[in-house]
C-alpha atoms as a PDB file:
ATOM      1  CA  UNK A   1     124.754  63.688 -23.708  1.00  0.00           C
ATOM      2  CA  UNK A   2     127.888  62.168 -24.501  1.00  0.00           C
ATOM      3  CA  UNK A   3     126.073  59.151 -26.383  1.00  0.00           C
ATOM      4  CA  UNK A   4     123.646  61.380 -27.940  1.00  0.00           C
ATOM      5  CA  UNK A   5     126.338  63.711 -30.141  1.00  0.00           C
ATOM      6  CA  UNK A   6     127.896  60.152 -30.562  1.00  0.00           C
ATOM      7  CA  UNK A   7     125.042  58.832 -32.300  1.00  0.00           C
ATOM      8  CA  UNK A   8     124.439  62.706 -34.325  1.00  0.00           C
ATOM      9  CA  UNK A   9     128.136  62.057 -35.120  1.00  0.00           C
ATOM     10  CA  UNK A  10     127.563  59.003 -36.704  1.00  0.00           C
ATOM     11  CA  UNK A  11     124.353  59.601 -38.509  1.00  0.00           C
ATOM     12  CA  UNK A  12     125.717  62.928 -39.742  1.00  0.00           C
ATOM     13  CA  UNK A  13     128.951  60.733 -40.952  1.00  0.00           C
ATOM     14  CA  UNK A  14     126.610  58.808 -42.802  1.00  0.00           C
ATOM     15  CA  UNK A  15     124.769  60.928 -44.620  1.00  0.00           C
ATOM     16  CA  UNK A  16     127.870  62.903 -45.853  1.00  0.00           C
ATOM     17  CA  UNK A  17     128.876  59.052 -47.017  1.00  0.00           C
ATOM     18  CA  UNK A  18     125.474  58.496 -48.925  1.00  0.00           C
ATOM     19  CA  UNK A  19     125.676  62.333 -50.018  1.00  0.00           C
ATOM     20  CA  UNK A  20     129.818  61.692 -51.490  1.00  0.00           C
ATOM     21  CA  UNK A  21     128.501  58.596 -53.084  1.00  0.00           C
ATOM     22  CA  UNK A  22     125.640  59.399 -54.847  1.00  0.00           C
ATOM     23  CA  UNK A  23     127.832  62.155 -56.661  1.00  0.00           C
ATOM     24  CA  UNK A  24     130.184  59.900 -57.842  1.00  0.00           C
ATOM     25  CA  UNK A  25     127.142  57.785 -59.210  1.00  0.00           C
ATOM     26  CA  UNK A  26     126.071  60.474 -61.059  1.00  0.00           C
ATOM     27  CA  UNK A  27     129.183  62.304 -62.153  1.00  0.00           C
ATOM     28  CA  UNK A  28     129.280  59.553 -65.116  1.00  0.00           C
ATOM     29  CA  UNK A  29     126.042  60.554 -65.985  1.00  0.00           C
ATOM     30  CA  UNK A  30     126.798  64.425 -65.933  1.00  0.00           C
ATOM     31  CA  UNK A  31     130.025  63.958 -67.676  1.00  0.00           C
ATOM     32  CA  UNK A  32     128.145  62.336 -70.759  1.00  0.00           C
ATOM     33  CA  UNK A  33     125.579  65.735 -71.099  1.00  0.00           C
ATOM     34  CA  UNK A  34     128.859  67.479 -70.917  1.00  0.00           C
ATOM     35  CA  UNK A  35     130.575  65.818 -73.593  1.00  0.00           C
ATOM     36  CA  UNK A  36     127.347  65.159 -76.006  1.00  0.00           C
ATOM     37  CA  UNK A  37     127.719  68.839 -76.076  1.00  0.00           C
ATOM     38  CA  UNK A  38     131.605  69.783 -77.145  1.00  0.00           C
ATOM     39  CA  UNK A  39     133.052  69.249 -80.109  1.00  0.00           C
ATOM     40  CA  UNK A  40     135.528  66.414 -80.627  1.00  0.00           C
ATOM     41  CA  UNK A  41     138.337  68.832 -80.387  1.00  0.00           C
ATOM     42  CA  UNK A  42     136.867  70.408 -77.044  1.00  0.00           C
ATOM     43  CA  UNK A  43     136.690  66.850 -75.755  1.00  0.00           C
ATOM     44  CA  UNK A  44     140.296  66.439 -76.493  1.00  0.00           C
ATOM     45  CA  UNK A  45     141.350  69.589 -74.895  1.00  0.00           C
ATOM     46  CA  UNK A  46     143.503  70.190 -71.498  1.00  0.00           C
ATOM     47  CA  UNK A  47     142.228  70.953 -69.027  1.00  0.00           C
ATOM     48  CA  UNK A  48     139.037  69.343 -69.278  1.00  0.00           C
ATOM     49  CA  UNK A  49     135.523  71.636 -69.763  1.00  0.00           C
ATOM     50  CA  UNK A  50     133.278  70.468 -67.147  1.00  0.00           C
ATOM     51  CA  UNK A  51     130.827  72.860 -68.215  1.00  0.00           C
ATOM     52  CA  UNK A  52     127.900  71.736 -71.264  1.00  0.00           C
ATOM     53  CA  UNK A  53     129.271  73.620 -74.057  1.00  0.00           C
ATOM     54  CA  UNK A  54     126.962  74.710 -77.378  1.00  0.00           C
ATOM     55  CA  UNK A  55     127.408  71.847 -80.096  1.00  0.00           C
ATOM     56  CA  UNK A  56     125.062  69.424 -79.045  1.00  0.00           C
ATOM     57  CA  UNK A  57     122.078  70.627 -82.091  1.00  0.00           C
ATOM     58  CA  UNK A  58     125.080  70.120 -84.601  1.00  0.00           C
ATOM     59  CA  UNK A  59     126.068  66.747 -82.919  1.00  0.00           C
ATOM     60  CA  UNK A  60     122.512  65.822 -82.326  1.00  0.00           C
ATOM     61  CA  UNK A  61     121.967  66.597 -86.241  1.00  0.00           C
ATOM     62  CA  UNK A  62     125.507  64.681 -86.922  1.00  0.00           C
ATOM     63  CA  UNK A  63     123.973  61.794 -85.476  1.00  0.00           C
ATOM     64  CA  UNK A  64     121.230  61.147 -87.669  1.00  0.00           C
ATOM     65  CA  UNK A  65     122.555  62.115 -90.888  1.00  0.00           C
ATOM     66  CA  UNK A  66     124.526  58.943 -89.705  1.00  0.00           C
ATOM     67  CA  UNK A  67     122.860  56.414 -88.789  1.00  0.00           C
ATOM     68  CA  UNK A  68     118.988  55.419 -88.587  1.00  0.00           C
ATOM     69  CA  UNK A  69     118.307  56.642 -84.932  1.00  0.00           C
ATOM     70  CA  UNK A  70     114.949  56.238 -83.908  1.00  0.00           C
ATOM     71  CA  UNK A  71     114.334  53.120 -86.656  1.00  0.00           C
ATOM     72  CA  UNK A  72     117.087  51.605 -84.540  1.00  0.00           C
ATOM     73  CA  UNK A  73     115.267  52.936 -81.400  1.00  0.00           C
ATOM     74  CA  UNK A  74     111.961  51.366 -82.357  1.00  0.00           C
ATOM     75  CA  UNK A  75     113.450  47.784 -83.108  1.00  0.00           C
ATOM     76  CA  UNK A  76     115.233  47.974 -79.626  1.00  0.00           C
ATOM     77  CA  UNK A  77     111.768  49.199 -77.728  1.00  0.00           C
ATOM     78  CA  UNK A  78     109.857  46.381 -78.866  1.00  0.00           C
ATOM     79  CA  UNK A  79     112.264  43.747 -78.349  1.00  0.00           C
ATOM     80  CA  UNK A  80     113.095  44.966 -75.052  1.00  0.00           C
ATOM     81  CA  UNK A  81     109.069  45.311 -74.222  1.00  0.00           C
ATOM     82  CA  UNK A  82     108.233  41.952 -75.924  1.00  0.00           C
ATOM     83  CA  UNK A  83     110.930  40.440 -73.883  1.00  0.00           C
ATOM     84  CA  UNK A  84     109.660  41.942 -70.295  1.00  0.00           C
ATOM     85  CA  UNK A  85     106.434  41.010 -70.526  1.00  0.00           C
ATOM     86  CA  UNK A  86     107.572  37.338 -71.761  1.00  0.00           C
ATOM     87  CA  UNK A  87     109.785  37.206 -68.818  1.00  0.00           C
ATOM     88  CA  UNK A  88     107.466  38.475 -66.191  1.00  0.00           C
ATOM     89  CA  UNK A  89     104.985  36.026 -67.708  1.00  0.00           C
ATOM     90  CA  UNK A  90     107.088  32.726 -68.316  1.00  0.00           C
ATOM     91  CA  UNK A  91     109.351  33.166 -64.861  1.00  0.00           C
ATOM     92  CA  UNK A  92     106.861  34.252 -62.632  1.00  0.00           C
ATOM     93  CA  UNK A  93     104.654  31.082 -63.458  1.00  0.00           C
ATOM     94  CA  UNK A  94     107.827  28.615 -63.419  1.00  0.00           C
ATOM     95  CA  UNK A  95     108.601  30.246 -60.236  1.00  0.00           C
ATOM     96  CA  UNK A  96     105.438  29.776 -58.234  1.00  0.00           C
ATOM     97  CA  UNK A  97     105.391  26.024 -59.398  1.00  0.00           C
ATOM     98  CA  UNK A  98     108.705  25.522 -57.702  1.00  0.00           C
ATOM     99  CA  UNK A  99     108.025  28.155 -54.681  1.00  0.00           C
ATOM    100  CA  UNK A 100     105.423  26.408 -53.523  1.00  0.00           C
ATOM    101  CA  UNK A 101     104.071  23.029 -55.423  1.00  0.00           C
ATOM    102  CA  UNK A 102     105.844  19.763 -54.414  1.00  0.00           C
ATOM    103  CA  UNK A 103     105.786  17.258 -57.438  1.00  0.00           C
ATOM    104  CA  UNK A 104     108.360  14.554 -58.321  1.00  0.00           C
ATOM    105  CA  UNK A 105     111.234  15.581 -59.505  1.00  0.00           C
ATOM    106  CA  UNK A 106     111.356  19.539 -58.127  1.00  0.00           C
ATOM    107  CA  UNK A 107     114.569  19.625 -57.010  1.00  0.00           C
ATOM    108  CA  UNK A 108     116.430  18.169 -59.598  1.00  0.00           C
ATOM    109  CA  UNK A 109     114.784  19.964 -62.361  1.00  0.00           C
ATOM    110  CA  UNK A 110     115.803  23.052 -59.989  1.00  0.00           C
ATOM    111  CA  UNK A 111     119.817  21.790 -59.903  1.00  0.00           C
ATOM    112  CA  UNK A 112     119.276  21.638 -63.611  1.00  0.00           C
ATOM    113  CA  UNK A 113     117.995  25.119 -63.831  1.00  0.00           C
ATOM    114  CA  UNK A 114     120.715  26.445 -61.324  1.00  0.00           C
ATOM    115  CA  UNK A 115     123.218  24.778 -63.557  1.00  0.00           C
ATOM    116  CA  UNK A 116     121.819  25.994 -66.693  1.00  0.00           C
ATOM    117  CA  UNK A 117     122.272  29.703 -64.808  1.00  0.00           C
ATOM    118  CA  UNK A 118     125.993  29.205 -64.466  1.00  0.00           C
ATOM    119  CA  UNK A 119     126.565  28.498 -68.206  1.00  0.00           C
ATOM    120  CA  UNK A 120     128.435  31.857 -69.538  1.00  0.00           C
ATOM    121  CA  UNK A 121     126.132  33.368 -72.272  1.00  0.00           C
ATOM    122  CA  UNK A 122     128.690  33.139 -74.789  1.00  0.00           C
ATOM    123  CA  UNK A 123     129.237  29.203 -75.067  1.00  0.00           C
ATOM    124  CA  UNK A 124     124.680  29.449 -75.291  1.00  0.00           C
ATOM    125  CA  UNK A 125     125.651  31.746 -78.877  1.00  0.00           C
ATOM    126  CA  UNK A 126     126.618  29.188 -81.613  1.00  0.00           C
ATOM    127  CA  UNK A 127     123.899  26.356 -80.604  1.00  0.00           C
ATOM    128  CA  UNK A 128     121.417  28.935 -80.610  1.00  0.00           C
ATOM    129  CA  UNK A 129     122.590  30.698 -83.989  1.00  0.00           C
ATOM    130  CA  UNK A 130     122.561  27.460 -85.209  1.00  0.00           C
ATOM    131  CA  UNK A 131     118.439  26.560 -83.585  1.00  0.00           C
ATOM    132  CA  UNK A 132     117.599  30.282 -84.923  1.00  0.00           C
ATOM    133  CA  UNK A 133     119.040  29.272 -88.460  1.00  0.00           C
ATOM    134  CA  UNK A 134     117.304  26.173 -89.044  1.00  0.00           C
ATOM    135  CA  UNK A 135     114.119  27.688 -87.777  1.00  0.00           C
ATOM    136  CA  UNK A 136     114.957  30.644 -90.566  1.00  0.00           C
ATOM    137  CA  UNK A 137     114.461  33.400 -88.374  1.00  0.00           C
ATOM    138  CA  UNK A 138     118.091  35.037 -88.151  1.00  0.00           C
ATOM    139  CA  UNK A 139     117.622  38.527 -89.410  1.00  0.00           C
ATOM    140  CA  UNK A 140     114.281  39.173 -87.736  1.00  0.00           C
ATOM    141  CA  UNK A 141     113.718  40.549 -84.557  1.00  0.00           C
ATOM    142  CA  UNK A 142     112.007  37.325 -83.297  1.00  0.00           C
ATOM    143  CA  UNK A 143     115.666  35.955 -83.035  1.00  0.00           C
ATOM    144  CA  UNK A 144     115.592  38.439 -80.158  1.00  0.00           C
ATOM    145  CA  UNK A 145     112.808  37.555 -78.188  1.00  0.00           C
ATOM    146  CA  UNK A 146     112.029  34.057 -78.662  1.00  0.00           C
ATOM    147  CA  UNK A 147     115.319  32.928 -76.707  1.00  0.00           C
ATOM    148  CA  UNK A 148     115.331  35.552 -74.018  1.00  0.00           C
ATOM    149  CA  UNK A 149     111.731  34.859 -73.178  1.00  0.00           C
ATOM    150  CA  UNK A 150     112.469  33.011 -69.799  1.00  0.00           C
ATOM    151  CA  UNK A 151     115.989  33.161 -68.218  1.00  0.00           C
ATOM    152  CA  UNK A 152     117.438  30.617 -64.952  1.00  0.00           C
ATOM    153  CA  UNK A 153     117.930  34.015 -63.175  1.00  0.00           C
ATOM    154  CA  UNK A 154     114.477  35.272 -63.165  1.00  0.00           C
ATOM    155  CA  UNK A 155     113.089  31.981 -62.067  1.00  0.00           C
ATOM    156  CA  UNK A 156     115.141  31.534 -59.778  1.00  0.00           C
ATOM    157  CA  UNK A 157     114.639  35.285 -57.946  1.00  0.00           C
ATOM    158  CA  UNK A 158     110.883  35.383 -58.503  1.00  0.00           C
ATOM    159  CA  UNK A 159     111.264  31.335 -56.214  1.00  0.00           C
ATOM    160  CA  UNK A 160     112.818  33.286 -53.612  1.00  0.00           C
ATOM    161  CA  UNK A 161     110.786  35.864 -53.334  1.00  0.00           C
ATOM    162  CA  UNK A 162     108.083  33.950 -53.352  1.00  0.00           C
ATOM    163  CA  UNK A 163     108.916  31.733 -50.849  1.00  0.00           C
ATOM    164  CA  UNK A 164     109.295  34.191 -48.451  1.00  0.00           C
ATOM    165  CA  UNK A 165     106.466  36.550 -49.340  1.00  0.00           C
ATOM    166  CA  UNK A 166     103.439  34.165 -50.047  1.00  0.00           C
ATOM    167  CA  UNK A 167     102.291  32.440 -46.795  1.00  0.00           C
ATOM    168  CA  UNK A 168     101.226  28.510 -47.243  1.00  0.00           C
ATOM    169  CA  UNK A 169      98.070  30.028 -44.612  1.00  0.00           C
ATOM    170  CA  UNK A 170      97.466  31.796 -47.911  1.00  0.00           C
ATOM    171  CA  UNK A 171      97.618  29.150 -50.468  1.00  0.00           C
ATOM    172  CA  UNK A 172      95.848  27.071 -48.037  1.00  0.00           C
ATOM    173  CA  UNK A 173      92.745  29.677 -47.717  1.00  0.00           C
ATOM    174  CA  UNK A 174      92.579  29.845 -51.714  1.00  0.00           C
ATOM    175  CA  UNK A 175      92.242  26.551 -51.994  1.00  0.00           C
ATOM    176  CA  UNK A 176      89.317  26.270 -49.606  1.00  0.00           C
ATOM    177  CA  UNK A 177      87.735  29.057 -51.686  1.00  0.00           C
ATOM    178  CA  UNK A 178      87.627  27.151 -54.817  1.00  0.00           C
ATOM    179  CA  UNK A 179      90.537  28.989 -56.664  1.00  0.00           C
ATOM    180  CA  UNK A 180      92.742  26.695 -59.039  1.00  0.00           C
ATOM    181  CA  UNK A 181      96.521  27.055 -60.307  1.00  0.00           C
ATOM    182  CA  UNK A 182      95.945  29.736 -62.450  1.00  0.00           C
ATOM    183  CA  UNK A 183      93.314  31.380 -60.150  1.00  0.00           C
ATOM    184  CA  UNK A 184      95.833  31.415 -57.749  1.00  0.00           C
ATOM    185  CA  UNK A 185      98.604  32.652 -59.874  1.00  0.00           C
ATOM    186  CA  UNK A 186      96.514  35.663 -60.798  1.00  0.00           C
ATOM    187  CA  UNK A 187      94.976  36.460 -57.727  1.00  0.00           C
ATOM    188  CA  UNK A 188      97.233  35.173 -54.951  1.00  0.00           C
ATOM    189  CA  UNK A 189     100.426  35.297 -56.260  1.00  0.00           C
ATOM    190  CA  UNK A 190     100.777  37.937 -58.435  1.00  0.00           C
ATOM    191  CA  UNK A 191      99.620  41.234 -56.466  1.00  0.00           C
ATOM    192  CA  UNK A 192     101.941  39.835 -53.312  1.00  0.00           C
ATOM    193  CA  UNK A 193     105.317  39.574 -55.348  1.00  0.00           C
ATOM    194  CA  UNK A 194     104.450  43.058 -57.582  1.00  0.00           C
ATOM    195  CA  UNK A 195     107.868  44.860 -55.691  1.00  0.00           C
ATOM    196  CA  UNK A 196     110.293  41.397 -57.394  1.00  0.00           C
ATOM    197  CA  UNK A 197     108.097  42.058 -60.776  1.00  0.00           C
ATOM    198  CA  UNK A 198     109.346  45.399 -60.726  1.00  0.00           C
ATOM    199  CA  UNK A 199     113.050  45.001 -60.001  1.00  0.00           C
ATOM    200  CA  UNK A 200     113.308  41.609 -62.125  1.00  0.00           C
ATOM    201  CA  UNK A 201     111.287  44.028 -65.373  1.00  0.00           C
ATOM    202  CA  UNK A 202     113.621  46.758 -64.788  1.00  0.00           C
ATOM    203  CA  UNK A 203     116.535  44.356 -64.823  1.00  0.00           C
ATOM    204  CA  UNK A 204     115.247  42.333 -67.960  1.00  0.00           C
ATOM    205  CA  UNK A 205     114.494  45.988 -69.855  1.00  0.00           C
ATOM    206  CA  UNK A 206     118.065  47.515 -69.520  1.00  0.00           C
ATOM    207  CA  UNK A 207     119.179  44.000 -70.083  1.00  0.00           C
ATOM    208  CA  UNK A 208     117.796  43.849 -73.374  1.00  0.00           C
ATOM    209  CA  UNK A 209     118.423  47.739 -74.238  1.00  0.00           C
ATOM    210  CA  UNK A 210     121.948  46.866 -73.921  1.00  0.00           C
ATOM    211  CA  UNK A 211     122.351  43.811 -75.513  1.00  0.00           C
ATOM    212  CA  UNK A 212     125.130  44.153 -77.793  1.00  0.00           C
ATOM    213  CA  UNK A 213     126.715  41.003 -78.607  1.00  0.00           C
ATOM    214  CA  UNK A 214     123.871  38.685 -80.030  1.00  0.00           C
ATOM    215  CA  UNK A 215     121.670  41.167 -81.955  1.00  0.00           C
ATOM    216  CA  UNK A 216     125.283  41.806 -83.934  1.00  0.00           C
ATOM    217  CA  UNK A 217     125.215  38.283 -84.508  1.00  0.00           C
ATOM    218  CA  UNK A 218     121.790  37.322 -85.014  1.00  0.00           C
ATOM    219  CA  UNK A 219     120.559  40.521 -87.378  1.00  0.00           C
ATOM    220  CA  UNK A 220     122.612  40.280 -90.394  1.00  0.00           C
ATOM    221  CA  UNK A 221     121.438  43.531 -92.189  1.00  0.00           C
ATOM    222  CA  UNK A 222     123.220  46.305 -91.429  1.00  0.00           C
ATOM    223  CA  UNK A 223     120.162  48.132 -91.681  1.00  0.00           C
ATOM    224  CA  UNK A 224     117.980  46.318 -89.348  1.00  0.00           C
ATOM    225  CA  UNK A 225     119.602  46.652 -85.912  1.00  0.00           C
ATOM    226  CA  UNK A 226     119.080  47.583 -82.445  1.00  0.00           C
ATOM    227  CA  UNK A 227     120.311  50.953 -80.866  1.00  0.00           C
ATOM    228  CA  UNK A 228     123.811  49.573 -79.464  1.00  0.00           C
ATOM    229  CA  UNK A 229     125.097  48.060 -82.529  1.00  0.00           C
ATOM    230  CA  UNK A 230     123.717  51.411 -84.831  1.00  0.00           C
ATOM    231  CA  UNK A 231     125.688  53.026 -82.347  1.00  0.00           C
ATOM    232  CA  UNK A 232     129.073  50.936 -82.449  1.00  0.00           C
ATOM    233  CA  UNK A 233     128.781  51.747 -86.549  1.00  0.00           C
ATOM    234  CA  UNK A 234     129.609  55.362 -85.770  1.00  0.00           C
ATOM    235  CA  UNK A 235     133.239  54.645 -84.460  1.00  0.00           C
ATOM    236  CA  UNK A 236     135.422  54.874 -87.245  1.00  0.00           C
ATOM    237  CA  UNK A 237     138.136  52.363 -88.191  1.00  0.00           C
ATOM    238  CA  UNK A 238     140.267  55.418 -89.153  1.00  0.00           C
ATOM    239  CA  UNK A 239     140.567  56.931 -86.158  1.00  0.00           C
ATOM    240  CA  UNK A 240     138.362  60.203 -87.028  1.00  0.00           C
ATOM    241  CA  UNK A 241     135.847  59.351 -85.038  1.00  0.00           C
ATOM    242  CA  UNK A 242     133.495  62.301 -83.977  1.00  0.00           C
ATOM    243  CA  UNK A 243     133.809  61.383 -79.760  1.00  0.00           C
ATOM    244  CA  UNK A 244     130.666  64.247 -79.430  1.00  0.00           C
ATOM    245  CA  UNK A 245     128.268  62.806 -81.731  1.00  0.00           C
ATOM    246  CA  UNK A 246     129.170  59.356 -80.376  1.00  0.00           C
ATOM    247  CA  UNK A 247     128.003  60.842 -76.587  1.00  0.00           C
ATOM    248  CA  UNK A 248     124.829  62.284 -78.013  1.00  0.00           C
ATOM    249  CA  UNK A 249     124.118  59.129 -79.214  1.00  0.00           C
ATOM    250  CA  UNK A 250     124.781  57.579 -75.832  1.00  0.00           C
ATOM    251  CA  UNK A 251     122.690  60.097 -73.857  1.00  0.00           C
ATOM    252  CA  UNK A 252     119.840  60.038 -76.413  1.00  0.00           C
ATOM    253  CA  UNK A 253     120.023  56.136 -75.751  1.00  0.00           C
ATOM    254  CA  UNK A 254     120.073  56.344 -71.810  1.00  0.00           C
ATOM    255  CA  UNK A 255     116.947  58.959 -71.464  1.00  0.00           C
ATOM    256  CA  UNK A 256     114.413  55.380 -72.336  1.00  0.00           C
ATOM    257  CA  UNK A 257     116.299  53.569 -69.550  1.00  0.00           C
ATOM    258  CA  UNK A 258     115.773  56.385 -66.616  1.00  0.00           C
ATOM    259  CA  UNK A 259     112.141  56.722 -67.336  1.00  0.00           C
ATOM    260  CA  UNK A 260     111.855  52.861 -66.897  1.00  0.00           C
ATOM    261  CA  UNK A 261     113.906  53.527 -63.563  1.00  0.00           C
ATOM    262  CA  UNK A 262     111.984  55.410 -62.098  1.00  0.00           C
ATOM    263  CA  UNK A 263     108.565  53.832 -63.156  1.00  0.00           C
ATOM    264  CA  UNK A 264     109.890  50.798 -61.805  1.00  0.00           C
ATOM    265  CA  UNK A 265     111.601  52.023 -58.931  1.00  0.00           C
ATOM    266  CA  UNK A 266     108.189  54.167 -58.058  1.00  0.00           C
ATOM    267  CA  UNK A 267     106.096  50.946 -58.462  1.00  0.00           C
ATOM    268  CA  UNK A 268     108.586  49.127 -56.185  1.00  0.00           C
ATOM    269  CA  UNK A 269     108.768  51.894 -53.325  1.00  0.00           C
ATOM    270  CA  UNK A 270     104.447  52.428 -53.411  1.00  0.00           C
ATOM    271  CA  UNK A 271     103.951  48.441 -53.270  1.00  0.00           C
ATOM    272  CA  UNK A 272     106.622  47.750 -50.373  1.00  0.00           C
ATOM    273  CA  UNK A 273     104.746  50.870 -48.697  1.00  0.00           C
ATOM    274  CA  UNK A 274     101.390  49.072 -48.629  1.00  0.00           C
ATOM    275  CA  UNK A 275     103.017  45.985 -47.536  1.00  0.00           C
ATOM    276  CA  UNK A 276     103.877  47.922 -44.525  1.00  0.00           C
ATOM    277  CA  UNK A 277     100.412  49.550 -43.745  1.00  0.00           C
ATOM    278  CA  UNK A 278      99.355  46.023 -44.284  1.00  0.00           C
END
């Protein structure tokens, strides 16, 4: 008796641990609707309202008299999209080769990789301002994709999971069947390693949807931009910033990244569930 209300204690501790922290995940997120929906003054005001108040048509409204919202939308969606795929695509296939080829010169070419991984993306922004340039595509939205296309870090979890997740009894019945590189790729690989597709899109998607620093740098017209830089241009240098059409901006931004969430995170929980029954 004694062990079982021990181990009721314990589980019933944990689940009031999982229950406090999942609040405090999603108090930022709640505190954002709140504020998208005061006034700049009512933001400003002590104590706090933690109750959704009734401006968020006029902030919403605010907003786009501003700046070009869903332009700026529609430039981020297809960069982000363009990028996924291109990721999914490019790492994937580098991945396999080094999960579970042997060919002269693997492991260095994987130190390289690993090293390239550690470089801090803002030393990579100058030399590639500088490649974009010359190839005259800084303005364009191809200055987006074309460098994010494969990254060290998606290689480099798509190799683990592969190595782990695709038997060599596998490859080894494949080949006996007739199936090539790509045949295996397609057919072997691919629907065993769909759960690390799913994390490593959702990852490269909000990745992208909140890149901030290089679209400002690589799209030079004002009026061509991505969703996070539109958004910076609404905080004023004056300090009359309107706080409650900034966080209407911010939620409007953050409803594309929850329905990738929990595509993703849907496609993740349904494929590790077969793998079980399996």
């Amino acid at each position: 008796m004694k062990g079982m209300k021990g181990t009721r204690a314990r589980g019933l501790t944990l689940h009031i641990s999982l229950i406090a922290g999942v609040l405090v995940s999603l108090f930022p997120f709640y505190w954002t609707i709140v504020m998208s929906t005061h006034s700049s003054t009512e933001i400003f005001q002590y104590p706090p309202k933690l109750l959704p108040g009734s401006h968020f048509d006029e902030n919403v409204h605010h907003l786009f008299q501003k700046i070009d919202f869903f332009g700026s939308m529609f430039n981020t969606l297809v960069v982000a999209v363009s990028v996924t795929f291109l990721v999914l695509f490019f790492d994937s296939l580098a991945a396999f080769v080094f999960a579970k080829f042997h060919f002269p010169g693997r492991r260095a070419l994987f130190v390289i990789m690993m090293g390239i991984f550690m470089v801090p993306a803002q030393l990579q922004a100058i030399p590639q301002f500088v490649i974009m340039a010359k190839l005259g595509w800084i303005g364009s939205l191809t200055s987006l994709v074309i460098p994010a296309a494969a990254n060290a870090f998606g290689i480099f979890w798509m190799r683990q999971y592969m190595k782990g997740s695709i038997h060599d009894e596998l490859m080894d019945s494949s080949r006996l069947d007739g199936c090539g590189f790509l045949r295996q790729y397609w057919h072997v690989a691919l629907p065993v390693v769909r759960p690390g597709l799913a994390f490593l899109g959702i990852f490269t998607f909000m990745g992208q949807w909140n890149d901030y620093a290089w679209p400002l740098i690589a799209l030079i017209n004002p009026d061509h931009v991505t969703l996070q830089v539109a958004l910076s241009q609404l905080n004023s240098v004056n300090g009359t910033t309107d706080y409650g059409m900034v966080m209407a901006g911010a939620l409007l931004a953050l409803i594309p990244l929850l329905v990738v969430f929990f595509i993703g995170a849907r496609q993740i929980m349904a494929d590790l569930a077969k793998g079980a029954i399996r």
